[in-house]
N, C-alpha and C. Protein backbone atom coordinates (compact mmCIF):
# COMPACT_ATOMS: atom_id res chain seq x y z
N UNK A 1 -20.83 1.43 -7.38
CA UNK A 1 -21.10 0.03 -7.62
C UNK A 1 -22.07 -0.47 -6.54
N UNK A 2 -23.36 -0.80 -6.92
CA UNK A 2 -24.24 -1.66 -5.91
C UNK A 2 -23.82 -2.74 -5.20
N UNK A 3 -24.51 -3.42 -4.53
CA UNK A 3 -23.86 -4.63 -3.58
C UNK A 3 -24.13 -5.92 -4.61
N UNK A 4 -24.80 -5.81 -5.41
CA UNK A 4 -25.02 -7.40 -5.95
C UNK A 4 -23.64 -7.15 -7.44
N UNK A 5 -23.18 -5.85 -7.63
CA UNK A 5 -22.10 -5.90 -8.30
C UNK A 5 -20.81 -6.36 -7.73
N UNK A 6 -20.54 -5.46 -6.58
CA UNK A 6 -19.54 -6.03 -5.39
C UNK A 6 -19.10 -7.81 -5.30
N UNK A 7 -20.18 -8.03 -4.75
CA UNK A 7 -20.31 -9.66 -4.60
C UNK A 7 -20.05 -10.61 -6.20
N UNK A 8 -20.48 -10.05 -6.94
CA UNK A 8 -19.95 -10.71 -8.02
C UNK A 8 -19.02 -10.70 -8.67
N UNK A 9 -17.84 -9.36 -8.18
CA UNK A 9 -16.44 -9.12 -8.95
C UNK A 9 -15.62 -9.57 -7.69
N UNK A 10 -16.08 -9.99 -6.52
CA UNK A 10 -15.50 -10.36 -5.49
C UNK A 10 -14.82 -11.87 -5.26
N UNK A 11 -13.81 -11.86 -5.03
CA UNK A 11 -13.07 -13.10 -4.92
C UNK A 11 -13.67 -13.94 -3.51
N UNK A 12 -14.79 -13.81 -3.33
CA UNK A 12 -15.16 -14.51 -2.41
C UNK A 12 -14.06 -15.76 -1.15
N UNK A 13 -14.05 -16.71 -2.33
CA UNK A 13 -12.91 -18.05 -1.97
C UNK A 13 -11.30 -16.80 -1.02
N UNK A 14 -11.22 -16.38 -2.17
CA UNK A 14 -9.85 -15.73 -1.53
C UNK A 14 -10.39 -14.63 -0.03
N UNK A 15 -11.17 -14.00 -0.23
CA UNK A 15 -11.60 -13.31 1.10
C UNK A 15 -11.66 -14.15 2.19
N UNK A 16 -12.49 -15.28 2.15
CA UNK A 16 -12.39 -16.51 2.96
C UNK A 16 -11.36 -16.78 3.48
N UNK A 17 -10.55 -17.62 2.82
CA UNK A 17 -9.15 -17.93 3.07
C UNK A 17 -8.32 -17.00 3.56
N UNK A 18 -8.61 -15.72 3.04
CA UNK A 18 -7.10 -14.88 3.82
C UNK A 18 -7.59 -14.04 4.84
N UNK A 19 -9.14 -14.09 5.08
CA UNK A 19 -9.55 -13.69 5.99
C UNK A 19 -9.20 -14.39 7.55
N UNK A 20 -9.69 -15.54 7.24
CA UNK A 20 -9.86 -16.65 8.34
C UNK A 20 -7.58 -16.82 8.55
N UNK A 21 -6.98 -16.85 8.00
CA UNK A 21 -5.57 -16.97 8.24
C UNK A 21 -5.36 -15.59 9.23
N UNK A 22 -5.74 -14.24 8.59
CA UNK A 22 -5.53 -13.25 9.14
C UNK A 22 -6.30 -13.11 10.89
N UNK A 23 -7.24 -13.99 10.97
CA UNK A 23 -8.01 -13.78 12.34
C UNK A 23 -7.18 -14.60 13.04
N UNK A 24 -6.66 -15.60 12.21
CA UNK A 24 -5.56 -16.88 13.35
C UNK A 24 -4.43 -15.99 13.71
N UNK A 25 -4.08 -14.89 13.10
CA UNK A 25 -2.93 -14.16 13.31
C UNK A 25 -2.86 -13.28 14.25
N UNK A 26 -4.80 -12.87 14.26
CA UNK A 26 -4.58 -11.20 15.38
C UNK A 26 -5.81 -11.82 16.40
N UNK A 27 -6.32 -13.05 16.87
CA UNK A 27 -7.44 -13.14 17.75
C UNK A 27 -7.02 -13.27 19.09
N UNK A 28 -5.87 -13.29 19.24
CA UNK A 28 -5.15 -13.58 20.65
C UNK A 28 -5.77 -11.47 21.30
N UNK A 29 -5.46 -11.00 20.07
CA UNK A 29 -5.70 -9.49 20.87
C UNK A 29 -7.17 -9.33 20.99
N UNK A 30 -8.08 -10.21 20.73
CA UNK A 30 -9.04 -10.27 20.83
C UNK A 30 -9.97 -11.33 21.90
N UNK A 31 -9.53 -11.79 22.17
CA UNK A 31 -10.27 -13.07 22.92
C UNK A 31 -9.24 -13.38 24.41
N UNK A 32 -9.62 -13.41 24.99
CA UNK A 32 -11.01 -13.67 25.47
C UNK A 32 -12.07 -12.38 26.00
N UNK A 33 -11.35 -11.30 26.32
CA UNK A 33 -12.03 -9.99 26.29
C UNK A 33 -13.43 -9.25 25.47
N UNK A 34 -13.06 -9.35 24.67
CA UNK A 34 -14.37 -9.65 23.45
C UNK A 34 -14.90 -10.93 23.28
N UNK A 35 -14.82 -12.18 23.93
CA UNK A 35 -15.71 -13.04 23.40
C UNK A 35 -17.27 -12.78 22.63
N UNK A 36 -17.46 -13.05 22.03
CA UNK A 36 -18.83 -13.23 21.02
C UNK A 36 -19.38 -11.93 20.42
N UNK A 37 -18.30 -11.05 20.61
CA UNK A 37 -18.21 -9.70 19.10
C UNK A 37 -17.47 -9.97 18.21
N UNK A 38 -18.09 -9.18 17.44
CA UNK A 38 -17.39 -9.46 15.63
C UNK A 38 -16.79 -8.69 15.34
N UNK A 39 -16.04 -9.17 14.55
CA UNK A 39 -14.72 -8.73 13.54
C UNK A 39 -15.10 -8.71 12.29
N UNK A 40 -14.83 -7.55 11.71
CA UNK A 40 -15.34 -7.09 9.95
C UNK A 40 -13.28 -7.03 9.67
N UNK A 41 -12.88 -7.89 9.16
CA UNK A 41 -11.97 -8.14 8.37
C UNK A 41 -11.53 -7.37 6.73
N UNK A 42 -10.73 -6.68 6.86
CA UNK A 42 -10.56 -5.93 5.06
C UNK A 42 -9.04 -6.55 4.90
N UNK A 43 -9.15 -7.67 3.96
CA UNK A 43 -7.80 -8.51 4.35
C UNK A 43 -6.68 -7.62 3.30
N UNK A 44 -7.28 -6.59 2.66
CA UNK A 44 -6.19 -6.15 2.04
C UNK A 44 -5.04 -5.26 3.02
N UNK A 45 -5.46 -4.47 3.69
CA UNK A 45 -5.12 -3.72 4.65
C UNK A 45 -4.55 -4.41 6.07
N UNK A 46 -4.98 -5.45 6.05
CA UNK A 46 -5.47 -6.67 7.13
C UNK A 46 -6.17 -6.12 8.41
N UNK A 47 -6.77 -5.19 8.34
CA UNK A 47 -7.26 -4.14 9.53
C UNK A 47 -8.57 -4.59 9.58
N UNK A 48 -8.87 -4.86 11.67
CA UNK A 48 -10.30 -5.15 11.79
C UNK A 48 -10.98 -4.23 12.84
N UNK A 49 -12.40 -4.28 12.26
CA UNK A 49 -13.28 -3.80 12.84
C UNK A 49 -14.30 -4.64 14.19
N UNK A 50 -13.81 -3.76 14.71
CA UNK A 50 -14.98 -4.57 16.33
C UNK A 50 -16.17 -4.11 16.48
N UNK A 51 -16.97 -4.69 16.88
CA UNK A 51 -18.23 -4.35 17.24
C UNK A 51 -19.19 -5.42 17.89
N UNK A 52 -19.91 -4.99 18.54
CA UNK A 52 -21.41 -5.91 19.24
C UNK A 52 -22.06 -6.62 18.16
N UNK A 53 -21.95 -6.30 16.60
CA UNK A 53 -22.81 -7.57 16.16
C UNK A 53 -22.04 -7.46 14.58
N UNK A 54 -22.16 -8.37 14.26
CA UNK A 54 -21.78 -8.33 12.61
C UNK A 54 -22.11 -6.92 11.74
N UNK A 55 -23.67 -7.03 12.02
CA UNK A 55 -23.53 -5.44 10.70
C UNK A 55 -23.01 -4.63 11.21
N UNK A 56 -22.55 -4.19 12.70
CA UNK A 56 -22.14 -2.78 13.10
C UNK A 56 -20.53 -3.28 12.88
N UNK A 57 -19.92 -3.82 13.11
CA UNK A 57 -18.69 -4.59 12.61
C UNK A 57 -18.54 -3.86 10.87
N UNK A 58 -19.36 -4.41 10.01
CA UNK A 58 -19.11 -3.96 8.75
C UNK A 58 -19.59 -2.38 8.07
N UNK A 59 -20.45 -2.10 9.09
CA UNK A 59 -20.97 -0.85 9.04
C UNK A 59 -19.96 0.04 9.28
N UNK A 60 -18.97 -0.11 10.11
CA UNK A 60 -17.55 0.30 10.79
C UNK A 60 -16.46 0.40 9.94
N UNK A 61 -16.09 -0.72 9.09
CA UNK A 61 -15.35 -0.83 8.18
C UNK A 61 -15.63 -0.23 6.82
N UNK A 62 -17.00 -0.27 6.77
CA UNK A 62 -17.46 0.12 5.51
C UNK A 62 -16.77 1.83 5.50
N UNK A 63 -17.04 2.59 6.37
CA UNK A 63 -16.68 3.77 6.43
C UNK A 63 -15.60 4.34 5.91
N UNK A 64 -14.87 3.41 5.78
CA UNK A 64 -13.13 3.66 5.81
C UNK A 64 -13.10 2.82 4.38
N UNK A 65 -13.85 2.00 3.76
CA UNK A 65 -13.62 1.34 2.91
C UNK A 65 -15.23 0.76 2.34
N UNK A 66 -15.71 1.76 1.35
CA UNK A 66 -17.22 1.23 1.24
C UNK A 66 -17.12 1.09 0.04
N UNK A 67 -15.90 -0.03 -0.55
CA UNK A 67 -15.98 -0.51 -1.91
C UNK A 67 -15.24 -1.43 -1.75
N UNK A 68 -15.25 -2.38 -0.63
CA UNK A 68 -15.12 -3.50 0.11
C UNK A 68 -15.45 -4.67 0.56
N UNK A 69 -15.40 -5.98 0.24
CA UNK A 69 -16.35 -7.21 0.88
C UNK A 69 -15.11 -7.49 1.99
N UNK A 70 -15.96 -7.64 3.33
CA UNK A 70 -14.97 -8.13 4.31
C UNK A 70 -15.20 -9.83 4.73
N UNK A 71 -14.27 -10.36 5.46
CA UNK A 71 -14.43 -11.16 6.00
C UNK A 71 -15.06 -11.28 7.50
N UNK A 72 -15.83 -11.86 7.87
CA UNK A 72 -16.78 -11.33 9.27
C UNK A 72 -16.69 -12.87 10.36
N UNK A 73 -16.13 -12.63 11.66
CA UNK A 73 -15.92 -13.70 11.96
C UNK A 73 -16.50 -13.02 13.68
N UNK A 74 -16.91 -14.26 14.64
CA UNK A 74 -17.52 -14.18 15.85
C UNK A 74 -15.95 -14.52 16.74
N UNK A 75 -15.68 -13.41 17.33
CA UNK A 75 -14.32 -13.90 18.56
C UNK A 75 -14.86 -14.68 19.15
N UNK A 76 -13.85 -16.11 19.34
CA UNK A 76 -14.22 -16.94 20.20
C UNK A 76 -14.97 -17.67 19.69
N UNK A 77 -15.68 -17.90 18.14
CA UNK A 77 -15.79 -19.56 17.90
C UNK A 77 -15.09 -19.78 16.53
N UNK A 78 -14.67 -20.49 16.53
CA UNK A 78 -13.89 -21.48 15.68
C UNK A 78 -14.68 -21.20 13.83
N UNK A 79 -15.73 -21.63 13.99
CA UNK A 79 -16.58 -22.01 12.96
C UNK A 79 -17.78 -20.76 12.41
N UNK A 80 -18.00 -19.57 13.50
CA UNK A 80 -18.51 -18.79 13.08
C UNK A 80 -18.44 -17.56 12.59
N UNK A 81 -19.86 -17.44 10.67
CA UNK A 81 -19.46 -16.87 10.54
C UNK A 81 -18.29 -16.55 9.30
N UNK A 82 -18.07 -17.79 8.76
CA UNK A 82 -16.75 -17.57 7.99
C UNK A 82 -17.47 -17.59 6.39
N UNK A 83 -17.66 -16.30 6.68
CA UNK A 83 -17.86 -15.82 4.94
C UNK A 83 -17.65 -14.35 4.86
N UNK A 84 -17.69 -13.55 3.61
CA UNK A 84 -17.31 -12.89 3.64
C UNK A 84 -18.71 -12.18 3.85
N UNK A 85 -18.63 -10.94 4.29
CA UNK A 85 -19.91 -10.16 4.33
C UNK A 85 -19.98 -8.70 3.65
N UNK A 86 -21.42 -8.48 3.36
CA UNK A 86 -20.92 -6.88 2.68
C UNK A 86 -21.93 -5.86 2.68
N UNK A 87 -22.02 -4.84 2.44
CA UNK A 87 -22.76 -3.76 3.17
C UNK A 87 -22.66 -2.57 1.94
N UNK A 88 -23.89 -2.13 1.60
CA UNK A 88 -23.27 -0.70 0.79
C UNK A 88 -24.28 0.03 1.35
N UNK A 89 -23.37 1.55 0.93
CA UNK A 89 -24.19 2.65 1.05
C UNK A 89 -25.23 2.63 0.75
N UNK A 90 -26.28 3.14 1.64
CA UNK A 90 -27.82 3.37 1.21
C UNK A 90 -28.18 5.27 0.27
């Protein structure tokens, strides 16, 4: 499945939402230590990926799950960031 298929069978709204609940749940193990690396979120699993920037974040997750839209959020701000993001194999 390509990425513009992904994104369109994707519950977007719900990735959002249970993404952003799931980061209120696990950012304490994250912050302040990681401030301003990202988290690639797979809220089914609820398992996240760390990394220095968003795509290596989903690039990370993708591995383990590359038929996946994650939720992608910046440790340490509130507001960034809150969509879901997605990545396919080249």
């Amino acid at each position: 499945m390509d990425s513009e298929e992904l994104t369109k069978n994707a519950d977007i709204e719900r990735i959002a939402k249970e993404g952003a609940l799931i980061y209120q749940e696990i950012k304490a193990q994250y912050e302040p230590s990681h401030h301003g690396e990202f988290l690639a979120i797979e809220i089914e699993s609820k398992k996240a990926y760390l990394a220095p920037t968003s795509a290596e974040a989903v690039v990370s997750a993708r591995k383990e799950n590359p038929e996946k839209v994650f939720y992608v959020v910046k440790v340490g701000f509130n507001a960034a960031e809150m969509m879901a993001h997605l990545f396919t194999k080249k």
